[in-house]
Protein backbone atom coordinates (compact mmCIF):
# COMPACT_ATOMS: atom_id res chain seq x y z
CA UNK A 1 3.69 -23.40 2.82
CA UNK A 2 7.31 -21.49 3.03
CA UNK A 3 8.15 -18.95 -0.37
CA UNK A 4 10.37 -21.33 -2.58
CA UNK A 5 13.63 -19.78 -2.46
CA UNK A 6 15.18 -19.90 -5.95
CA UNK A 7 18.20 -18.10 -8.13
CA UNK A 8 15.72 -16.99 -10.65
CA UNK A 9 13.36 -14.85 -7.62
CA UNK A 10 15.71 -12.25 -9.12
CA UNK A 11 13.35 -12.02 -11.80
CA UNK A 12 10.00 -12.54 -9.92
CA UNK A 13 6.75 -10.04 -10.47
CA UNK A 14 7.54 -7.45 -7.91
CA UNK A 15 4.62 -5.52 -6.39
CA UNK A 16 6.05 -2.70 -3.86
CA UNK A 17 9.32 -1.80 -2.48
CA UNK A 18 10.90 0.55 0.76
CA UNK A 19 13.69 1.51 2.71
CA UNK A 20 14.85 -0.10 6.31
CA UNK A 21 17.54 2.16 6.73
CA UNK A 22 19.98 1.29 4.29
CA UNK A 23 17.85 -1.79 3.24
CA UNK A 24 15.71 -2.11 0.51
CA UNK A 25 12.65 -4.92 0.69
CA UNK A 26 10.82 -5.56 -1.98
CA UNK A 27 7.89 -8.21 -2.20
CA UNK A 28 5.59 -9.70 -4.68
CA UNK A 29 4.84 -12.71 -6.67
CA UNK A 30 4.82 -16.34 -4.48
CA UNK A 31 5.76 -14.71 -0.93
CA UNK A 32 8.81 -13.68 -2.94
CA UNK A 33 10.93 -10.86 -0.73
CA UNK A 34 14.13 -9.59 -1.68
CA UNK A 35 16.50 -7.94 -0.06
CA UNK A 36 19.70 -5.55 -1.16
CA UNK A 37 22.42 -4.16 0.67
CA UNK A 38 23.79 -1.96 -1.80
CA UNK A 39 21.47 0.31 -3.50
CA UNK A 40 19.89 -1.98 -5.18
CA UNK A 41 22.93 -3.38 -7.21
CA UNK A 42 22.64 -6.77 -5.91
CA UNK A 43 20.00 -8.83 -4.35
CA UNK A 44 19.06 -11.79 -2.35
CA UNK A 45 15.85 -13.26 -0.98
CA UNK A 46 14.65 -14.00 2.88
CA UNK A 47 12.86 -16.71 4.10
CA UNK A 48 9.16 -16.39 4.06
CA UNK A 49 6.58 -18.53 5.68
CA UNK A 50 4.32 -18.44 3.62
CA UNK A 51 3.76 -18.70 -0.53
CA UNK A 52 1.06 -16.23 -1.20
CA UNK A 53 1.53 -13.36 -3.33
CA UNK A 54 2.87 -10.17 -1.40
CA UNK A 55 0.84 -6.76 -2.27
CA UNK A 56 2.59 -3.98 -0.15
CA UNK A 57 5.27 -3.67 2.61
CA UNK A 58 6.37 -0.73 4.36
CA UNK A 59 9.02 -0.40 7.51
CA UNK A 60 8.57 1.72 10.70
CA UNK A 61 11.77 1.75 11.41
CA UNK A 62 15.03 0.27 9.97
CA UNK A 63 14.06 -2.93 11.78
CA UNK A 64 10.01 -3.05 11.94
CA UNK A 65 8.57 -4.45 8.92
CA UNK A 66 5.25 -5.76 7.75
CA UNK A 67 4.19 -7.03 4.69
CA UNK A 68 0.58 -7.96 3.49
CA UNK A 69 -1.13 -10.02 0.55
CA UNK A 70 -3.31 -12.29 -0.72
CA UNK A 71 -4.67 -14.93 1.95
CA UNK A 72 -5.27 -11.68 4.50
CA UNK A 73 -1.60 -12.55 5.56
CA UNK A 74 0.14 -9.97 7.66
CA UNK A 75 3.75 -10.65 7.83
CA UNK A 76 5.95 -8.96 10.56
CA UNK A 77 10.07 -8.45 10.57
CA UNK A 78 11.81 -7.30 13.46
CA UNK A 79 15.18 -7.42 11.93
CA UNK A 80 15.07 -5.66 8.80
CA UNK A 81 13.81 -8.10 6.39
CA UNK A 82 15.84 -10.65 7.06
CA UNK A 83 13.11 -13.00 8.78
CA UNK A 84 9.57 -13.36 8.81
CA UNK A 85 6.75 -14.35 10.95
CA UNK A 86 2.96 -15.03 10.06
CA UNK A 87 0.85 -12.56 12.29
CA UNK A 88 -2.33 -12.37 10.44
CA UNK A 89 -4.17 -14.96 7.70
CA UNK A 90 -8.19 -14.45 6.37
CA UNK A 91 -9.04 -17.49 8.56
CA UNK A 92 -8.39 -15.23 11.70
CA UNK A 93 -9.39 -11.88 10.51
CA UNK A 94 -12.57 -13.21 9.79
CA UNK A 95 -13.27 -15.17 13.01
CA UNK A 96 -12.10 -11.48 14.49
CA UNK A 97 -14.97 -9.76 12.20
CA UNK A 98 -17.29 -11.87 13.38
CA UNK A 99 -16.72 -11.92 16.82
CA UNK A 100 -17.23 -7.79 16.55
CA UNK A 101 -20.24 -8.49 14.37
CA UNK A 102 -21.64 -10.32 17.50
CA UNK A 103 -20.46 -8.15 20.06
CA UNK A 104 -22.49 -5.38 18.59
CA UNK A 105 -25.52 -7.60 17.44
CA UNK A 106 -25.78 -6.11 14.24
CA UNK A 107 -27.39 -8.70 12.17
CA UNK A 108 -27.10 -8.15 9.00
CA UNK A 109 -22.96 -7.53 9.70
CA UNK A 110 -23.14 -11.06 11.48
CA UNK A 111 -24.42 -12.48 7.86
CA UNK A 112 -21.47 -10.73 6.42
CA UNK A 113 -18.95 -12.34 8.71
CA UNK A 114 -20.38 -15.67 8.35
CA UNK A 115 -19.80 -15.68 4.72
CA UNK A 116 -16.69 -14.35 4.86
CA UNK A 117 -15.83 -17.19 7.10
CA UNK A 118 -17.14 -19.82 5.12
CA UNK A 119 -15.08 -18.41 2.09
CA UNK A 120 -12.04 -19.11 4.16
CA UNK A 121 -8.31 -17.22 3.12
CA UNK A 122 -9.33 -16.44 0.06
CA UNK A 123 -9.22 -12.53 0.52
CA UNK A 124 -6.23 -10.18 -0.14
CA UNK A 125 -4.88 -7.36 1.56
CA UNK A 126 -3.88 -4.55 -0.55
CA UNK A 127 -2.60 -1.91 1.35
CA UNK A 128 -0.64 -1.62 5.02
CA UNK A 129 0.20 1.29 7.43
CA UNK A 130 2.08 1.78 10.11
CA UNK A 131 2.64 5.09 12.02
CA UNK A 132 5.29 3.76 14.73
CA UNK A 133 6.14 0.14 15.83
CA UNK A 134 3.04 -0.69 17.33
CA UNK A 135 0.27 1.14 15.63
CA UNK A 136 -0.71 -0.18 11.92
CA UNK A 137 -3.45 -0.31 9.93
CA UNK A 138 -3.55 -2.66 6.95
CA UNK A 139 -7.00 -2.96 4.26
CA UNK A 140 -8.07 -5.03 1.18
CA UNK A 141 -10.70 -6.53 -0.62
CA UNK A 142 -14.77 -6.60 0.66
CA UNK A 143 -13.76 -4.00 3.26
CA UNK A 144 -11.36 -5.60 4.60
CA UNK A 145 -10.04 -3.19 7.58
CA UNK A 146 -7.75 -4.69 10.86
CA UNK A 147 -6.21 -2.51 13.32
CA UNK A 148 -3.19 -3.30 15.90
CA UNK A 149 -1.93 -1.37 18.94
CA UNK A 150 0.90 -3.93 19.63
CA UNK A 151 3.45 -4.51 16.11
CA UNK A 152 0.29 -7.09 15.16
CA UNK A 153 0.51 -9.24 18.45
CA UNK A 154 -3.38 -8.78 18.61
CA UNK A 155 -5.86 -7.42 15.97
CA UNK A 156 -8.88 -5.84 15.81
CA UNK A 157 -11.55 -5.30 12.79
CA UNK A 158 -12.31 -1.91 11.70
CA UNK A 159 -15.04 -2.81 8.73
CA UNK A 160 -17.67 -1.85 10.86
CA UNK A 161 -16.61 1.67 11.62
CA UNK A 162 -16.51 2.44 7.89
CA UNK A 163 -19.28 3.62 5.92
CA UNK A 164 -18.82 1.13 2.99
CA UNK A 165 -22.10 -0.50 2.83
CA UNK A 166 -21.01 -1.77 -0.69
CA UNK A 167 -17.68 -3.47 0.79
CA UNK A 168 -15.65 -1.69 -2.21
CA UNK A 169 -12.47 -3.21 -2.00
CA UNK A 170 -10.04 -0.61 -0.24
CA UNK A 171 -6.80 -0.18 -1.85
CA UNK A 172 -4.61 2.61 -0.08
CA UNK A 173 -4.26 4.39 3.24
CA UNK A 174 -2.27 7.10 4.22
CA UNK A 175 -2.02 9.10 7.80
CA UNK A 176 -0.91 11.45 9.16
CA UNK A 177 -0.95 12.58 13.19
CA UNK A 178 -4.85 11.90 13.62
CA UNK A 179 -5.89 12.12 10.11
CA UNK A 180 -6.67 8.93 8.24
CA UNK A 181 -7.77 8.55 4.49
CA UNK A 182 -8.84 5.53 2.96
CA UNK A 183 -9.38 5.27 -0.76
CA UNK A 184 -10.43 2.58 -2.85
CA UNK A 185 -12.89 0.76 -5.82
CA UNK A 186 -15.97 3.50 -7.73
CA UNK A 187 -14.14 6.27 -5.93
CA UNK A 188 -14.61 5.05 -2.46
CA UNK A 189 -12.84 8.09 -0.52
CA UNK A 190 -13.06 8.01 3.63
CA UNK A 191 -11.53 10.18 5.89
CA UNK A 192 -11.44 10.10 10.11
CA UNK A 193 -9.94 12.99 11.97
CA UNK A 194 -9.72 11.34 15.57
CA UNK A 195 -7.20 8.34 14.79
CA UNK A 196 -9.65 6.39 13.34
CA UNK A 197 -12.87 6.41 16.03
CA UNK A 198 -15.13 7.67 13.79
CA UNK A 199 -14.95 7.96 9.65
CA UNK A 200 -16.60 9.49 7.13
CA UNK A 201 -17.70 9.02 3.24
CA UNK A 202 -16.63 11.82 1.39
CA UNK A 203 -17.72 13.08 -1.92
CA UNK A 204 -14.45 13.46 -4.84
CA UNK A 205 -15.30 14.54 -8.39
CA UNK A 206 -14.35 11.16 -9.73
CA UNK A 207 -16.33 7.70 -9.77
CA UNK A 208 -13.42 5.22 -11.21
CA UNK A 209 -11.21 3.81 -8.47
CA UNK A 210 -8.15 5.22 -6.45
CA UNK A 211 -5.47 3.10 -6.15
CA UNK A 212 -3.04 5.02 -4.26
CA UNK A 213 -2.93 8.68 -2.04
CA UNK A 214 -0.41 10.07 0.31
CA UNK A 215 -0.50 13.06 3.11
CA UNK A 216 2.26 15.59 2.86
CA UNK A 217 3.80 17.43 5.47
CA UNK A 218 1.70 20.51 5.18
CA UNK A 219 -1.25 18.17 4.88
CA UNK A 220 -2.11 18.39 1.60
CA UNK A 221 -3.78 15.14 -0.08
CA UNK A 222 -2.97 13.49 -3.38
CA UNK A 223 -4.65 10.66 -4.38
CA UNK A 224 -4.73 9.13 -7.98
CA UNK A 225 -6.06 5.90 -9.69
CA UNK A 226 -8.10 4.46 -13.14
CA UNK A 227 -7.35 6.34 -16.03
CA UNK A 228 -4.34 8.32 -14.61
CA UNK A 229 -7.29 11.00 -12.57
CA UNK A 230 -4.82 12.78 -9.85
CA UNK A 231 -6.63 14.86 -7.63
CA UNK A 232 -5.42 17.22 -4.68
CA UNK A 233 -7.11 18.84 -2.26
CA UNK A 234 -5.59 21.41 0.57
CA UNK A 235 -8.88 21.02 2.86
CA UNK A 236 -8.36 17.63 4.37
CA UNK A 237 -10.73 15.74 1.91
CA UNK A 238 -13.54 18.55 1.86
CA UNK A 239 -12.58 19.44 -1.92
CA UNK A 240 -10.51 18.49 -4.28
CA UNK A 241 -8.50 19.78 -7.70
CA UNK A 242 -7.49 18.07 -10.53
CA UNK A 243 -4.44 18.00 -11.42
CA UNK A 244 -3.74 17.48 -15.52
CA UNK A 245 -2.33 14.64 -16.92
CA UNK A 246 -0.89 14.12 -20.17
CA UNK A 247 -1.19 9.97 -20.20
CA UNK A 248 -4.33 8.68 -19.03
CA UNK A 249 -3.17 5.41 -17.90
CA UNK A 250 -4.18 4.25 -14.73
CA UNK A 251 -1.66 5.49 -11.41
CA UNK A 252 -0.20 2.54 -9.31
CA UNK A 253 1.83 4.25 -6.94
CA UNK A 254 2.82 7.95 -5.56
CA UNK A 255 5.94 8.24 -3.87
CA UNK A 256 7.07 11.11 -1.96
CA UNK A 257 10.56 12.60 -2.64
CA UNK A 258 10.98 16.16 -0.81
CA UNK A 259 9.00 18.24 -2.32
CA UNK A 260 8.39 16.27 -5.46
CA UNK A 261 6.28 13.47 -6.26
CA UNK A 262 6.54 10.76 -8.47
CA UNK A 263 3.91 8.84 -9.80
CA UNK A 264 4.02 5.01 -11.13
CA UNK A 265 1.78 4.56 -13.78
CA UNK A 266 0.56 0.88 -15.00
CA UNK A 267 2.25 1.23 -18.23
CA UNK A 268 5.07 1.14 -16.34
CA UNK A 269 6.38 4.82 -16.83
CA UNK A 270 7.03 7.66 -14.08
CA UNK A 271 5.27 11.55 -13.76
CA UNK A 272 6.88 13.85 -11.37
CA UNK A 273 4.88 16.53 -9.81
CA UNK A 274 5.00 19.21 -7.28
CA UNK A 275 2.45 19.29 -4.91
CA UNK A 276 1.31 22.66 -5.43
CA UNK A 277 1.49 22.47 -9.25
CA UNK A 278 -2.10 21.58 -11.70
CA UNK A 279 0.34 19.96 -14.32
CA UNK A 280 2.50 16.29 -14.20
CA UNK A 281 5.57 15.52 -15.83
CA UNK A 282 6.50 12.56 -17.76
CA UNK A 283 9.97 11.27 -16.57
CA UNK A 284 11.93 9.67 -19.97
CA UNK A 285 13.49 6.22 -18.76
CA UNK A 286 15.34 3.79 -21.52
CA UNK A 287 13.27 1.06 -22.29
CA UNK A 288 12.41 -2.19 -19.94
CA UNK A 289 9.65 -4.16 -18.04
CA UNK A 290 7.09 -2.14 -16.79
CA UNK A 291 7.55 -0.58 -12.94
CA UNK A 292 4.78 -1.45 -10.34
CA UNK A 293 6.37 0.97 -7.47
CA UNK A 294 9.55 3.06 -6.85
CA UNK A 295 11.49 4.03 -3.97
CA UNK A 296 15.06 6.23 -3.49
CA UNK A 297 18.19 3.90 -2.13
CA UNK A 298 20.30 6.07 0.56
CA UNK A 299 22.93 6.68 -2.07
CA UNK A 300 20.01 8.60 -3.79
CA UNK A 301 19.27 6.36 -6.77
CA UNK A 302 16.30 5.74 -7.53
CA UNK A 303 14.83 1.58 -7.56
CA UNK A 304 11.83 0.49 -9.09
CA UNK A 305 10.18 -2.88 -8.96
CA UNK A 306 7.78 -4.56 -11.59
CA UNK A 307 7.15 -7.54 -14.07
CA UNK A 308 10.62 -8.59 -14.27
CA UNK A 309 12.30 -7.62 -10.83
CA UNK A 310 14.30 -4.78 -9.53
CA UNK A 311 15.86 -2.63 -11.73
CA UNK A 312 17.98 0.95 -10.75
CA UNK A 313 16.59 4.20 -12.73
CA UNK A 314 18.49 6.47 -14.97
CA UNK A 315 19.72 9.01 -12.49
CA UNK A 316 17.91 11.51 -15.40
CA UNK A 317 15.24 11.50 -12.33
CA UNK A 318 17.69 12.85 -9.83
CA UNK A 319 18.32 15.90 -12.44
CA UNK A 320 14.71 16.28 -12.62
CA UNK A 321 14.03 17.40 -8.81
């Protein structure tokens, strides 16, 4: 069923939001996806196909979108936001799952598949990635993993090439040139260093779960979650510092600006960091709703989206960098 378009999406839950170009998209509640023109001073919302809720979106270009959420649904754009199409729903990435379980004849995988199945769409996807147009990676709940080497015209399932005999739900992926890190529920950290052939399970001095990590140019990995723990670690994933935080309230998002990062928190408030530094700093914003994600609009301002819709930032975060 089609998102219901209405005046008051303005004010919709909001879970993510990026940049197409001059474009920002944000998604969330009801298949909800708005779009803005101006830096986030107006807004208005596409057409959607579908009504599920909308975890994460990202853009490979100013053009190439995809969105993913509850249901397993992949959603692709190929002209900025303004349209979507359905790629992806649970139905088919299990049938896909399956079909690999069988392939391989790994049994107690084909049990796995089955049930996942019979559940039906009931699964949600939680985190995409996309390195160009045609190579993406998008993860979620149970494990779920699918891979595409065409923009999503065909998928393929990953779950079996990760060591998660638990199925930990999977909540963020980042990448970078060959190197892939996936992070998730009870400190689920994997890591593959040839584009995703073969990954590992690797140790991190924290058991709560990660709910968000990014790769920096000089390939240095944050990744932060429950609690507010932010950890770093310089080796690609071999060991890792913590980095000290003054609120221990669980991270939702890190965003990369330049050389700074800032960090979403779920009580809706911002810590800016830089990547080399063992100490994160609270960011003062006037009161409002509480901010699920952030990005920077191309006139430099920064947008955040959360429990009440899009709102721009102070530009007290500008001074901070």
């Amino acid at each position: 069923m089609p998102s219901l378009v209405s005046n008051q999406s303005i004010h919709a839950v909001l879970l993510d939001v990026k940049r197409a170009g001059n474009r920002l998209v944000a998604v969330g509640e009801r298949g909800i996806v708005l779009l803005s023109d101006d830096d986030g001073k107006s807004w208005r919302q596409a057409a959607v196909p579908v009504s599920a809720t909308l975890t994460a979106v990202t853009f490979a270009n100013p053009r190439q979108g995809w969105a993913v959420g509850h249901g397993a649904v992949v959603l692709h754009s190929d002209d900025g936001g303004e349209n979507w199409r359905l790629q992806l729903d649970g139905n088919r990435a299990a049938a896909l799952e399956l079909a690999a379980a069988e392939t391989e004849k790994d049994d107690a995988r084909i049990a796995t598949a089955k049930r996942l199945k019979t559940d039906g769409a009931d699964k949600p996807l939680l985190a995409v990635n996309f390195t160009d147009d045609r190579h993406g990676l998008v993860t979620g709940a149970y494990g779920l993993a699918m891979y595409t080497e065409d923009g999503g015209a065909t998928w393929s399932s990953w779950i079996g090439r990760l060591p998660n005999p638990r199925a930990l739900h999977i909540y963020t992926v980042a990448q970078m040139g060959t190197q892939i890190y996936l992070a998730g529920e009870q400190g689920l950290f994997l890591r593959s260093l040839d584009g995703g052939k073969h990954f590992d399970a690797l140790h991190t001095p924290y058991e709560g779960s990660y709910f968000s990590l990014t790769v920096l140019p000089d390939g240095v990995v944050m990744v932060a979650g429950l609690r507010g723990k932010v950890l770093r670690s310089t080796d690609r994933g071999e060991s890792f510092q913590t980095i000290e935080n003054p609120l221990p309230i669980s991270i939702n998002e890190i965003h990369q600006n330049g050389t700074n990062l800032l960090l979403v928190n779920q009580a809706g408030g911002l810590l800016q960091v830089t990547h080399d530094s063992q100490q994160l700093t609270p960011i003062t914003l006037p009161p409002g709703p509480p901010l699920n994600a952030v990005t920077q609009a191309a006139d430099g301002t920064f947008v955040g989206v959360g429990f009440a819709g899009p709102m721009r930032l102070t530009s007290s975060i500008n001074a901070a960098e």
